[in-house]
C-alpha atoms as a PDB file:
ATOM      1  CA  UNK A   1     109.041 139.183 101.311  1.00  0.00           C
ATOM      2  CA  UNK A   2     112.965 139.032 100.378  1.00  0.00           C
ATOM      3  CA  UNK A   3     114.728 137.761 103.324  1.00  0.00           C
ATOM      4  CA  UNK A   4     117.609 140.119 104.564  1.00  0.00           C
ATOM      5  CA  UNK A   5     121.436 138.455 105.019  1.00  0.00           C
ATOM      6  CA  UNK A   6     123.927 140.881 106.145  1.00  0.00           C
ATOM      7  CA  UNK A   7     127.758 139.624 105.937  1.00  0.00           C
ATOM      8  CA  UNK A   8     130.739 141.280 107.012  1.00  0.00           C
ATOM      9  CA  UNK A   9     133.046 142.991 104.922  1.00  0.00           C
ATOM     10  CA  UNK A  10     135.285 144.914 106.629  1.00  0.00           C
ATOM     11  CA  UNK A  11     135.811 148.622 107.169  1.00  0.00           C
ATOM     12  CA  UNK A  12     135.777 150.735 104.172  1.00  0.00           C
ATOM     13  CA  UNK A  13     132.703 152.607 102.297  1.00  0.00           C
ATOM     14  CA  UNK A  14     130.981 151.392  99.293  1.00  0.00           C
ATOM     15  CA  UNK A  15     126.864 151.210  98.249  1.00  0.00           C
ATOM     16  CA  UNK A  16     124.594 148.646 100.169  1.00  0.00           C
ATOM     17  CA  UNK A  17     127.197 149.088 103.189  1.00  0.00           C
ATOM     18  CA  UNK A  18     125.951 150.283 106.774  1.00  0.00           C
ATOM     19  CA  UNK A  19     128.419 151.269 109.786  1.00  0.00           C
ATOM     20  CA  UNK A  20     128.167 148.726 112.421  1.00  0.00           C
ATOM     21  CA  UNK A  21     128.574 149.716 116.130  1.00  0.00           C
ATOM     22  CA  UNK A  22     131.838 146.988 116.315  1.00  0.00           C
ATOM     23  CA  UNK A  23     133.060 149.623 113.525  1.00  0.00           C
ATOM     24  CA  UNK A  24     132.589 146.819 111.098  1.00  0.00           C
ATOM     25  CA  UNK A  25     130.427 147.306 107.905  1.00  0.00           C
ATOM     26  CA  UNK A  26     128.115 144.978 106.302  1.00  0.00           C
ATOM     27  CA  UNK A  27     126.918 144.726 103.446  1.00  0.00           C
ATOM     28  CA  UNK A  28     123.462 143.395 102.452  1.00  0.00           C
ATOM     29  CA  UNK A  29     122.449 141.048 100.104  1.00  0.00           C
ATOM     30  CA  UNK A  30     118.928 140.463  99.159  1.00  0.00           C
ATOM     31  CA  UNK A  31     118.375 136.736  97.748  1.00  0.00           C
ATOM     32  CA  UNK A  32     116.120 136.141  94.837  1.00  0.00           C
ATOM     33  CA  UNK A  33     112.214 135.082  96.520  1.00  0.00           C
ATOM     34  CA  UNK A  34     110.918 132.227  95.566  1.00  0.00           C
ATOM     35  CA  UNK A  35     107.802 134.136  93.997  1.00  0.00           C
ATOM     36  CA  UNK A  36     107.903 135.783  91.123  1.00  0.00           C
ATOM     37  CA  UNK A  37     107.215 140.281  91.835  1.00  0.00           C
ATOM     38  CA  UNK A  38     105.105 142.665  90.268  1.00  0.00           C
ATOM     39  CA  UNK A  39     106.326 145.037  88.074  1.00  0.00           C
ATOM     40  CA  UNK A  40     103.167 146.921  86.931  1.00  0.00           C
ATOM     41  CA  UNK A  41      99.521 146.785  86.581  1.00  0.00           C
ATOM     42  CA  UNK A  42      97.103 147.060  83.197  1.00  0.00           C
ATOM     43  CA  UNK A  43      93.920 147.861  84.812  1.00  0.00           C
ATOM     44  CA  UNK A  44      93.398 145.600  87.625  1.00  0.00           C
ATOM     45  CA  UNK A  45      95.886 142.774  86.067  1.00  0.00           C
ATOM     46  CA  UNK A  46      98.908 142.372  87.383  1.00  0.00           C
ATOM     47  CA  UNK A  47     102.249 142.370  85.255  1.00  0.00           C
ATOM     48  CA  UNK A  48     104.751 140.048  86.738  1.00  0.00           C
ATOM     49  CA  UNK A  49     108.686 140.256  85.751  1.00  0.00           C
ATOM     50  CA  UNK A  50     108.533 136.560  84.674  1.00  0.00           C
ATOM     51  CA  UNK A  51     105.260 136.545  82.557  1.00  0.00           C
ATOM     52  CA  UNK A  52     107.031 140.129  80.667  1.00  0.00           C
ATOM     53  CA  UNK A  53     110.358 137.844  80.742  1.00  0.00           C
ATOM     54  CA  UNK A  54     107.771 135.048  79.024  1.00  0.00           C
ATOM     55  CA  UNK A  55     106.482 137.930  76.593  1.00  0.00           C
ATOM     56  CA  UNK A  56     110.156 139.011  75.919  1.00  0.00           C
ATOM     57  CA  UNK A  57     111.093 134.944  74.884  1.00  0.00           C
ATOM     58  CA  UNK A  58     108.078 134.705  73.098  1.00  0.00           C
ATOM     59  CA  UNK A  59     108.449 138.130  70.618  1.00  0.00           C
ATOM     60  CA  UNK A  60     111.988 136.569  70.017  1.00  0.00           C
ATOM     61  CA  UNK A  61     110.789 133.408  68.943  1.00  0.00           C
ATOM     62  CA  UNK A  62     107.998 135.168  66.735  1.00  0.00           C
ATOM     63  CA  UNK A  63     110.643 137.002  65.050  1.00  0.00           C
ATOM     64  CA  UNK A  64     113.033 133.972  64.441  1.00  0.00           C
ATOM     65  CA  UNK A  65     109.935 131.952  62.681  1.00  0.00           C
ATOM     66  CA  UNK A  66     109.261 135.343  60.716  1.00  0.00           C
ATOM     67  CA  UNK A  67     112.165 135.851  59.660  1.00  0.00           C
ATOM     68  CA  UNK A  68     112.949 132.100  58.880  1.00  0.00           C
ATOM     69  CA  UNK A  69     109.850 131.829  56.824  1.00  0.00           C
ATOM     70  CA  UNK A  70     110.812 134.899  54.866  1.00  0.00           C
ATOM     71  CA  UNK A  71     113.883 133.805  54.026  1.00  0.00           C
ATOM     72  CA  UNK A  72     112.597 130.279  52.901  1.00  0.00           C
ATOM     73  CA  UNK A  73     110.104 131.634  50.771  1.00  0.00           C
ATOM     74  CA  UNK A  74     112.738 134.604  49.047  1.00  0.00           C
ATOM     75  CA  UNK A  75     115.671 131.984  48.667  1.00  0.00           C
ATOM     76  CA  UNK A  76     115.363 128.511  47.511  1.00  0.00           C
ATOM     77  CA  UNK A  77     118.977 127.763  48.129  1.00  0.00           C
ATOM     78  CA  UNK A  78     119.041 127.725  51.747  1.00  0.00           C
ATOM     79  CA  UNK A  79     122.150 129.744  52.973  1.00  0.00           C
ATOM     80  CA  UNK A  80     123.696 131.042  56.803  1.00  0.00           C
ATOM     81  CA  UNK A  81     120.370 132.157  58.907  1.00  0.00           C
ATOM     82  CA  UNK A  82     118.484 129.521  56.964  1.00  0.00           C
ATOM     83  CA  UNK A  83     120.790 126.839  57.174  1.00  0.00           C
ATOM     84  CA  UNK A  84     121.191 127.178  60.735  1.00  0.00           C
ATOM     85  CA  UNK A  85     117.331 127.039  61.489  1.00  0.00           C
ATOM     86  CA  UNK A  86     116.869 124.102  59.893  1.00  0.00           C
ATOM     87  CA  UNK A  87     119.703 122.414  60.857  1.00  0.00           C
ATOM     88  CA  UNK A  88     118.131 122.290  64.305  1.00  0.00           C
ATOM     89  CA  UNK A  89     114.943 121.701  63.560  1.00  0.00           C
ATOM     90  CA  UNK A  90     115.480 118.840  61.740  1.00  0.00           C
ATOM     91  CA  UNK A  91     118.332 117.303  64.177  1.00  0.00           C
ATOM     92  CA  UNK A  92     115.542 117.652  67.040  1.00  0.00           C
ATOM     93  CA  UNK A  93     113.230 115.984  64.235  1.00  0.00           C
ATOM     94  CA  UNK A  94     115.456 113.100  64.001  1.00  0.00           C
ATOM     95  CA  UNK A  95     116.078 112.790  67.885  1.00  0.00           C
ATOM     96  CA  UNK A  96     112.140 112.778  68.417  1.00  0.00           C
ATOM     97  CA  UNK A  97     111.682 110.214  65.999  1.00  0.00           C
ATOM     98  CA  UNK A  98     114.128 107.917  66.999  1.00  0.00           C
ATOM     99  CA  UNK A  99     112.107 107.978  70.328  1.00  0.00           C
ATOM    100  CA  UNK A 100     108.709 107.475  68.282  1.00  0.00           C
ATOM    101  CA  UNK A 101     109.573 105.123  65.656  1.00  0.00           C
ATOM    102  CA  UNK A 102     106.780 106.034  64.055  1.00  0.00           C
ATOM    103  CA  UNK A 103     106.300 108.714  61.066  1.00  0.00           C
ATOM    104  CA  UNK A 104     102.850 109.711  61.569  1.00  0.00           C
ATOM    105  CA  UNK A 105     103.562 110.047  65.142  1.00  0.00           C
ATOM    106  CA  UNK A 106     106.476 112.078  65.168  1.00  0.00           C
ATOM    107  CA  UNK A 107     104.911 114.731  62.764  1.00  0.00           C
ATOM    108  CA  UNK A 108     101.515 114.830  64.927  1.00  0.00           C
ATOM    109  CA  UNK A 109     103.591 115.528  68.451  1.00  0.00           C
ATOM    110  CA  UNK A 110     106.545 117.032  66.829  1.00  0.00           C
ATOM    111  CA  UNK A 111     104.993 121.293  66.864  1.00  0.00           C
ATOM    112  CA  UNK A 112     104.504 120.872  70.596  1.00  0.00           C
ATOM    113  CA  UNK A 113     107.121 119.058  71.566  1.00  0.00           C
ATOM    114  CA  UNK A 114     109.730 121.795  69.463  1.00  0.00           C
ATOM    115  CA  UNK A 115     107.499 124.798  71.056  1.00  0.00           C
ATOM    116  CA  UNK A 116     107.958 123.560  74.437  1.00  0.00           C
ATOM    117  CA  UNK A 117     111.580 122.753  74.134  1.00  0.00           C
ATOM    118  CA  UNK A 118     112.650 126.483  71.990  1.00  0.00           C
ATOM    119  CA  UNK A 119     110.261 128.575  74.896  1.00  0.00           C
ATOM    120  CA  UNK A 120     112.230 126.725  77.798  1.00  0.00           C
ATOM    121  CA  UNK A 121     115.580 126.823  76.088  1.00  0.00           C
ATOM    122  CA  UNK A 122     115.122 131.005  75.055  1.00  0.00           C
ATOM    123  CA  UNK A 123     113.461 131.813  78.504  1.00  0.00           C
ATOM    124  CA  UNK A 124     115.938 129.538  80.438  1.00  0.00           C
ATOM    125  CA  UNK A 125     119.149 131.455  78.357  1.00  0.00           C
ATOM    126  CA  UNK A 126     117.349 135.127  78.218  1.00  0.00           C
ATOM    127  CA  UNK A 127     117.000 134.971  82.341  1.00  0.00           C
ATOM    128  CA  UNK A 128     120.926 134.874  82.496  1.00  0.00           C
ATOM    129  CA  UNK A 129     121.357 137.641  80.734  1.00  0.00           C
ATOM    130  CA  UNK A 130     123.368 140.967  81.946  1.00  0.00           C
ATOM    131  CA  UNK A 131     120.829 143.372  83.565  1.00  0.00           C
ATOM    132  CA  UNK A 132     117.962 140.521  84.279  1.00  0.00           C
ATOM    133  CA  UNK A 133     118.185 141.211  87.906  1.00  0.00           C
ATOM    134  CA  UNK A 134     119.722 144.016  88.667  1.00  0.00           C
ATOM    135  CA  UNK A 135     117.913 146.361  86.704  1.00  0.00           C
ATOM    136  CA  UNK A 136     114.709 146.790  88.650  1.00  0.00           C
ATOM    137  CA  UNK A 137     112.628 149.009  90.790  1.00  0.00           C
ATOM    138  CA  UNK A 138     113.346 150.387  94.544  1.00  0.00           C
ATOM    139  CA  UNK A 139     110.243 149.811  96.741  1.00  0.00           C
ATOM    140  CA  UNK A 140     110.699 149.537 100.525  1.00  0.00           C
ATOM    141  CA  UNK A 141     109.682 146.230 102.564  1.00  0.00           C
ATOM    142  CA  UNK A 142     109.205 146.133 105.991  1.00  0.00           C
ATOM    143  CA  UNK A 143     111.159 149.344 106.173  1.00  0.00           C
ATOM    144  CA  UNK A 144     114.116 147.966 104.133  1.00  0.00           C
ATOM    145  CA  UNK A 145     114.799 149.708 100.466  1.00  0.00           C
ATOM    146  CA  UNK A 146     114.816 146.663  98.388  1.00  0.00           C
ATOM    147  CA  UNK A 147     115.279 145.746  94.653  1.00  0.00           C
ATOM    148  CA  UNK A 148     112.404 144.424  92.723  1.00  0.00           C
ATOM    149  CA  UNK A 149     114.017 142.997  89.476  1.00  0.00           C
ATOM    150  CA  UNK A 150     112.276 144.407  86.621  1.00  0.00           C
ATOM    151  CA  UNK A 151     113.038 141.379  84.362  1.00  0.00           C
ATOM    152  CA  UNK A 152     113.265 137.365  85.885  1.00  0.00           C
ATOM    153  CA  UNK A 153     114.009 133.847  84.785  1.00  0.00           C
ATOM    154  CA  UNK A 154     110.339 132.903  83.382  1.00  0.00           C
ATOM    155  CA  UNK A 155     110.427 129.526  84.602  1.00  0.00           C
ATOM    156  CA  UNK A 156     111.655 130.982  88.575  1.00  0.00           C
ATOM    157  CA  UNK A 157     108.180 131.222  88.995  1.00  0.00           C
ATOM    158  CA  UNK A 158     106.130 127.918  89.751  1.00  0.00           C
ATOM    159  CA  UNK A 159     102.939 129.572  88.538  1.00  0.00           C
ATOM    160  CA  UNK A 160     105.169 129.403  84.942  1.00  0.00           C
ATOM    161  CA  UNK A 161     105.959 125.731  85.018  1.00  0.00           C
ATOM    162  CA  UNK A 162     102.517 124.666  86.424  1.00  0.00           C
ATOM    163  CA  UNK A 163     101.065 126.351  83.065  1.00  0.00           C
ATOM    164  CA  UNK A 164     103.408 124.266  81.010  1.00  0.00           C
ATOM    165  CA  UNK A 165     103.319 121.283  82.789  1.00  0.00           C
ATOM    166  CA  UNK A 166      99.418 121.234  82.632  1.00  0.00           C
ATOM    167  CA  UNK A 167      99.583 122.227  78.693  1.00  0.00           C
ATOM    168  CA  UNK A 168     101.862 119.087  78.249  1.00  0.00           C
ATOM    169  CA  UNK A 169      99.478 116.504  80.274  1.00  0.00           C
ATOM    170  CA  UNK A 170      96.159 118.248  78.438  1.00  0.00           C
ATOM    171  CA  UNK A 171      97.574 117.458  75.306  1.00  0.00           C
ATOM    172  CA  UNK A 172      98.683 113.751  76.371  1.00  0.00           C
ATOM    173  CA  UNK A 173      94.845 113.363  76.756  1.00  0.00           C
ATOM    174  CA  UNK A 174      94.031 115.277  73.714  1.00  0.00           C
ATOM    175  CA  UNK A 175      96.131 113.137  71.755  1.00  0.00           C
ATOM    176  CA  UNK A 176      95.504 109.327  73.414  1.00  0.00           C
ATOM    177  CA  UNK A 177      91.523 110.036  72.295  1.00  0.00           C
ATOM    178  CA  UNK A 178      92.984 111.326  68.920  1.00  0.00           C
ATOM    179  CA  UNK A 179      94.648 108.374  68.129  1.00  0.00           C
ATOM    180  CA  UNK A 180      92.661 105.352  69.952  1.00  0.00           C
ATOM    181  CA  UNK A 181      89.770 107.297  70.248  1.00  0.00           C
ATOM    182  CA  UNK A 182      87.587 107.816  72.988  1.00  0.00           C
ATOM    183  CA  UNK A 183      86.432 104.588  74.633  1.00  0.00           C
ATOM    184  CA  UNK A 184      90.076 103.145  73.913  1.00  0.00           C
ATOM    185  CA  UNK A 185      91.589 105.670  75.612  1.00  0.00           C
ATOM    186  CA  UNK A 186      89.804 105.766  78.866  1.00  0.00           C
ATOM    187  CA  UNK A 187      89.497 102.325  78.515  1.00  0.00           C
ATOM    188  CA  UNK A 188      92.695 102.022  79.797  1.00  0.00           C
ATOM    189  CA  UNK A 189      91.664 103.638  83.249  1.00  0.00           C
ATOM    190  CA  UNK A 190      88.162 102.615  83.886  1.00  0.00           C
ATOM    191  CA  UNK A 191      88.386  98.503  84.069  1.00  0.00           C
ATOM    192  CA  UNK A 192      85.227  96.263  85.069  1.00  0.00           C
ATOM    193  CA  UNK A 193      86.079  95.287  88.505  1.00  0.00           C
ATOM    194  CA  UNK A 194      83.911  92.475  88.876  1.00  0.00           C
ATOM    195  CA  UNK A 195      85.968  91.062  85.577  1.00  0.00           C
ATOM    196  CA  UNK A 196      89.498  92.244  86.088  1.00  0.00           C
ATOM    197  CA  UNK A 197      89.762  93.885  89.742  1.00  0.00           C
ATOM    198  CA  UNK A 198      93.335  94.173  89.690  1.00  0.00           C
ATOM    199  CA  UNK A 199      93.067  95.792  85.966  1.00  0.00           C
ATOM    200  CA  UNK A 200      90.853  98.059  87.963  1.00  0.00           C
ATOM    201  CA  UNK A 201      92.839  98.661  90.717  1.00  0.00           C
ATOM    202  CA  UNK A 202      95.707  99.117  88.228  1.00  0.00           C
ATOM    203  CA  UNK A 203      94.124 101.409  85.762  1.00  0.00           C
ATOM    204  CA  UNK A 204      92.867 103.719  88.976  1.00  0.00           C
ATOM    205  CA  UNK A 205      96.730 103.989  89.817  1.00  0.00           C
ATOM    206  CA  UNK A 206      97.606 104.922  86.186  1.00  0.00           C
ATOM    207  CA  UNK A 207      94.759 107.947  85.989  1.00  0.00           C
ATOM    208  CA  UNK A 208      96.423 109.385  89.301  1.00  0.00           C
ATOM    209  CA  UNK A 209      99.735 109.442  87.705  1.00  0.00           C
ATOM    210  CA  UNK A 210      98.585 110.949  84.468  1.00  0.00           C
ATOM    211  CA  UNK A 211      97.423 113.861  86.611  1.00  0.00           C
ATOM    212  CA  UNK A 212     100.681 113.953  88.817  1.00  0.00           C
ATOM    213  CA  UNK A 213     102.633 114.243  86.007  1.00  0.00           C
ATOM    214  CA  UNK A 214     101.632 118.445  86.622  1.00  0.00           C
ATOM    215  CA  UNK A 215     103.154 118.255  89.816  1.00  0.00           C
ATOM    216  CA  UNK A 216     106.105 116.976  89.222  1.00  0.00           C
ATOM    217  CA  UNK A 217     106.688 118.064  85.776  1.00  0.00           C
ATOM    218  CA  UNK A 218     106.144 121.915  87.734  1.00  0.00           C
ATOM    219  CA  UNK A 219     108.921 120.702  90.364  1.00  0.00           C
ATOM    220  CA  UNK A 220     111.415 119.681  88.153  1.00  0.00           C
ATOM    221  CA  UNK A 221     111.788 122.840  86.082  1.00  0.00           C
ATOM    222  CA  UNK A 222     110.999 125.366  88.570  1.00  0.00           C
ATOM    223  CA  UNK A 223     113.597 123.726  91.123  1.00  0.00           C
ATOM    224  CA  UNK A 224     116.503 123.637  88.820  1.00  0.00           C
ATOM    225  CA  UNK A 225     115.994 127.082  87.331  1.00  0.00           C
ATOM    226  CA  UNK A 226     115.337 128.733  90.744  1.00  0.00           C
ATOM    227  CA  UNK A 227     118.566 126.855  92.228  1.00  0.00           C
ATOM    228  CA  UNK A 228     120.686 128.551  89.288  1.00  0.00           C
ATOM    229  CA  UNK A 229     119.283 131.982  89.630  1.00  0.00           C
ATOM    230  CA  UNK A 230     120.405 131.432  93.511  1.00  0.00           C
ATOM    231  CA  UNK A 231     123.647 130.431  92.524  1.00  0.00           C
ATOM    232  CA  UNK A 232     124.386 133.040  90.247  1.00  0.00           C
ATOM    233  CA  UNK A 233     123.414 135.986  92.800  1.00  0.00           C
ATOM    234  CA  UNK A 234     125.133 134.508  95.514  1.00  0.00           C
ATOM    235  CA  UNK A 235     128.555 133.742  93.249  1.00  0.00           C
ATOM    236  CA  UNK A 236     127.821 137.206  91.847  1.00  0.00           C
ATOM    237  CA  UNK A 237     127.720 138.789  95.479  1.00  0.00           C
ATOM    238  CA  UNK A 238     131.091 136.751  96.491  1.00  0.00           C
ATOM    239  CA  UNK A 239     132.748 137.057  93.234  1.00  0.00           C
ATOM    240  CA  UNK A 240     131.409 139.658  90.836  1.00  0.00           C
ATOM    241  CA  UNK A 241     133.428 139.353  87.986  1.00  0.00           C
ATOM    242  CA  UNK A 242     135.876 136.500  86.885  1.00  0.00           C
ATOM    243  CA  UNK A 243     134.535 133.644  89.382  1.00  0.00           C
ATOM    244  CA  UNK A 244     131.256 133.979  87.998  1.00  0.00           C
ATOM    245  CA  UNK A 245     131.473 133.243  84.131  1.00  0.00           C
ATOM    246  CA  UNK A 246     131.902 128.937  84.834  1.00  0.00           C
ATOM    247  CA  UNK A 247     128.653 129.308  86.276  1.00  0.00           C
ATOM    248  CA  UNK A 248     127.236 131.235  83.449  1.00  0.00           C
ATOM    249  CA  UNK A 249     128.623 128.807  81.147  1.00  0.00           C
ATOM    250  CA  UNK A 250     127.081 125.960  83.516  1.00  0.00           C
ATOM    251  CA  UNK A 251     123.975 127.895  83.576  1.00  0.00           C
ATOM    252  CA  UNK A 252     123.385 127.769  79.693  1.00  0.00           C
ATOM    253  CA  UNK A 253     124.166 124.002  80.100  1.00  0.00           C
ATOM    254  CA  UNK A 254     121.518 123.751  82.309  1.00  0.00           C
ATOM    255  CA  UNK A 255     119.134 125.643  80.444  1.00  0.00           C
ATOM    256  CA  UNK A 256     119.236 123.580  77.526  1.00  0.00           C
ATOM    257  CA  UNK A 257     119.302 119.890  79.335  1.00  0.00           C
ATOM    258  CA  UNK A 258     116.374 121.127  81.113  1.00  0.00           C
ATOM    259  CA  UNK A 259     114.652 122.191  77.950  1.00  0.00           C
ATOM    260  CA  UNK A 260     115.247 119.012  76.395  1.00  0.00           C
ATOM    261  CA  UNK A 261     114.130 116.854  78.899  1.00  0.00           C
ATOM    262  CA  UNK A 262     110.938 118.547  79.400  1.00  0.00           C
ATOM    263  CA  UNK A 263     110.168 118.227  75.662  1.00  0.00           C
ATOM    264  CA  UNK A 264     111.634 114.698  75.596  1.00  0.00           C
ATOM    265  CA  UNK A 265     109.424 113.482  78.544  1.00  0.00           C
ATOM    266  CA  UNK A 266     106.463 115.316  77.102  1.00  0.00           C
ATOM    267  CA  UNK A 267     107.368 113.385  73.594  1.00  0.00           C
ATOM    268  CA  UNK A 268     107.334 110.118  76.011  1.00  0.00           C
ATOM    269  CA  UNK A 269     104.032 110.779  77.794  1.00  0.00           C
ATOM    270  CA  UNK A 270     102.442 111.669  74.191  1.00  0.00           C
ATOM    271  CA  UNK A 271     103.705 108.007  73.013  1.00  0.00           C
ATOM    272  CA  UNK A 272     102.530 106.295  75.428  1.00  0.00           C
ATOM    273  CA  UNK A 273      99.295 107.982  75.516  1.00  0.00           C
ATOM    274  CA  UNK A 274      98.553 107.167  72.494  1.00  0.00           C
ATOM    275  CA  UNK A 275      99.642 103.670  72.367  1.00  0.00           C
ATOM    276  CA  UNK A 276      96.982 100.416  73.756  1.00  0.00           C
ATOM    277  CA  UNK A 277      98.093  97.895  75.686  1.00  0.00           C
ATOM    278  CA  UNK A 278      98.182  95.493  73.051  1.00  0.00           C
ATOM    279  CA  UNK A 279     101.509  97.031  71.613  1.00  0.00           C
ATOM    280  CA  UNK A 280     104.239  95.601  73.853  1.00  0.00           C
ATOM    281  CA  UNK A 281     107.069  96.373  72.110  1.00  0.00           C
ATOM    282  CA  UNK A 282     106.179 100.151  71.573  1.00  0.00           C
ATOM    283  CA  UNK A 283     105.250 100.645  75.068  1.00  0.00           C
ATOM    284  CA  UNK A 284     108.569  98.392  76.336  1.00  0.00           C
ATOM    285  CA  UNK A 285     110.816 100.573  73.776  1.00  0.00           C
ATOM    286  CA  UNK A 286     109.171 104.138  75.102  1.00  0.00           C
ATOM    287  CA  UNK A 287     109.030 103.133  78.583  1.00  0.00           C
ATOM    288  CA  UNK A 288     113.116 102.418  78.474  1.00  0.00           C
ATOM    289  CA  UNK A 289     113.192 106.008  76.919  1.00  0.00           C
ATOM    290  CA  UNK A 290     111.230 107.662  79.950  1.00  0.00           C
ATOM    291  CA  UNK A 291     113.313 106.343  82.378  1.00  0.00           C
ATOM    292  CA  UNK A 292     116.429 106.954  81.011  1.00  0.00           C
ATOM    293  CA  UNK A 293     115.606 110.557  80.941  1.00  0.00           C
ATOM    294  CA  UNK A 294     114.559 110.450  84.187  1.00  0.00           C
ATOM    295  CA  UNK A 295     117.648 108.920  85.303  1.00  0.00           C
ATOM    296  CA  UNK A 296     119.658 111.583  83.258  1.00  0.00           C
END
C-alpha cells in the first residue's frame, strides 16, 4: 500500500490540500511503492504499469529495427536515420570487442548483449517521461483516494530485473557448453575431491556465484532506477518546475550508465563462461574488465 506523508504548506487552497484544525493545510504526497500496480486485467492475467511500460519500450524498439532495415535495404548510401543507427551499433560493437578480443566471440554474444543494453537504455529514458506517473487511475486505499500511475519505470519493479538478470546468467550457461562443450564446462564446477579437494571446494564456490549473479544483477538495476523515480517525485513535489530539470538530465545519465553496465557485465560473465582455465591471459584481461565496472 502507498504510504501517506502529509507536509505543511501553509494556509491557502489548492488540490491534494486538507484544512487542519491548527488552521494549517497540508498537503499530501503519495511516494512511488516499491511494487509495481495493476492497471488492468486480460482474463484472469494481470496487466501491470511496468510490464505495459516494457510493451511500450519494446514496440519502439520493433519499429526502430523496422524501419532501420527498410531503409538499409531501399538506400545503399547510408544517409541521417541510417547513419545514426549504425553509428551506434557499431561504436557499441567496437567497445564489446575491445572487452572480448576475440572476433568469433564478440559476434556470438554481441545480439544479446545490444538487446539488453537498447531495452534498459529505452525503458530506463521512456519512465522519465512527462505524464509516466501522473497520469493514472483513482482507486481508494485504506480509505485514502490515491493515484495508481497508469504507466511506470519498467525496471522499478524487481519482478522486471529478476527476468533479465536470470535471461543474462541462462545464457552464460548456454553459451560456456556452446563453446567448451558440455563436460568442459561443468568441469569447471564439479572437481574430484579425493584428487583436487580444494579444486572441489573451489569449483562448489564458483557454481554458487554463477547463480548469485540473479540476485545481485536484480539489486543493482532495480535499486538505482527505483532511487531516481523517488527522487524525481519528491524534487517534483518540492520544486515542480525549474529545480527539477538537473535531475532529469541526471536521470537520463543514469539510465544509460546503468544500461551499459548491465550489458557490459553480462558481456564479462559470457567471456568468462566460455573461457577454460587453461587461458590465463583471457581470463586475467576479462577479470580486470569485471571489476572495473564494478568499481565504476
Amino acid at each position: 500500500m502507498s504510504q501517506e506523508i502529509v507536509v505543511q504548506t501553509g494556509t491557502g487552497e489548492g488540490t491534494g490540500t486538507a484544512p487542519t484544525a491548527a488552521g494549517v493545510e497540508t498537503s499530501t504526497f503519495f511516494p512511488p511503492t516499491i511494487y509495481s500496480e495493476t492497471v488492468g486485467h486480460v482474463g484472469g492475467f494481470e496487466i501491470r504499469n511496468t510490464l505495459l511500460m516494457s510493451w511500450i519500450s519494446v514496440l519502439f524498439l520493433c519499429i526502430v529495427a523496422w524501419r532501420f532495415s527498410r531503409k538499409y535495404v531501399e538506400n545503399a548510401v547510408p544517409n541521417g536515420f541510417q547513419n545514426l543507427v549504425e553509428m551506434i551499433i557499431e561504436g557499441l560493437y567496437d567497445f564489446f570487442h575491445s572487452v572480448t578480443q576475440d572476433t568469433k566471440q564478440t559476434k556470438q554474444f554481441f545480439g544479446v548483449c545490444a538487446t539488453i543494453f537498447f531495452f534498459i537504455v529505452v525503458s530506463n529514458w521512456f519512465g522519465i517521461f512527462p505524464g509516466v506517473g501522473p497520469i493514472g487511475i483513482w482507486e481508494m486505499h485504506n480509505g485514502h483516494e490515491i493515484l495508481v500511475p497508469l504507466f511506470r519505470s519498467t525496471f522499478s519493479d524487481v519482478n522486471m530485473t529478476l527476468a533479465i538478470a536470470f535471461i543474462s546468467v541462462f545464457m552464460t550457461q548456454v553459451y560456456g557448453m556452446m563453446n567448451l562443450k558440455f563436460g568442459g564446462y561443468w568441469g569447471k564446477f564439479f572437481v574430484n575431491p579425493l584428487r583436487d579437494p580444494i579444486g572441489f571446494a573451489v569449483g562448489l564456490l564458483e557454481l554458487i556465484s554463477e547463480f548469485s549473479k540473479i540476485i545481485s544483477f536484480s539489486f543493482r538495476l532495480y535499486g538505482n532506477i527505483f532511487a531516481g523515480e523517488v527522487l524525481l517525485a519528491v524534487i517534483g513535489f518540492l520544486a515542480p518546475y525549474l529545480a527539477s530539470i538537473p535531475f532529469y538530465g541526471l536521470e537520463l545519465f543514469v539510465g544509460l550508465i546503468q544500461g551499459l553496465v548491465f550489458s557490459l557485465l553480462t558481456l564479462v560473465f559470457f567471456k568468462m563462461g566460455s573461457t577454460g582455465h587453461g587461458d590465463h591471459d583471457e581470463v586475467a584481461h576479462t577479470s580486470d574488465v569485471k571489476h572495473a565496472v564494478i568499481a565504476s
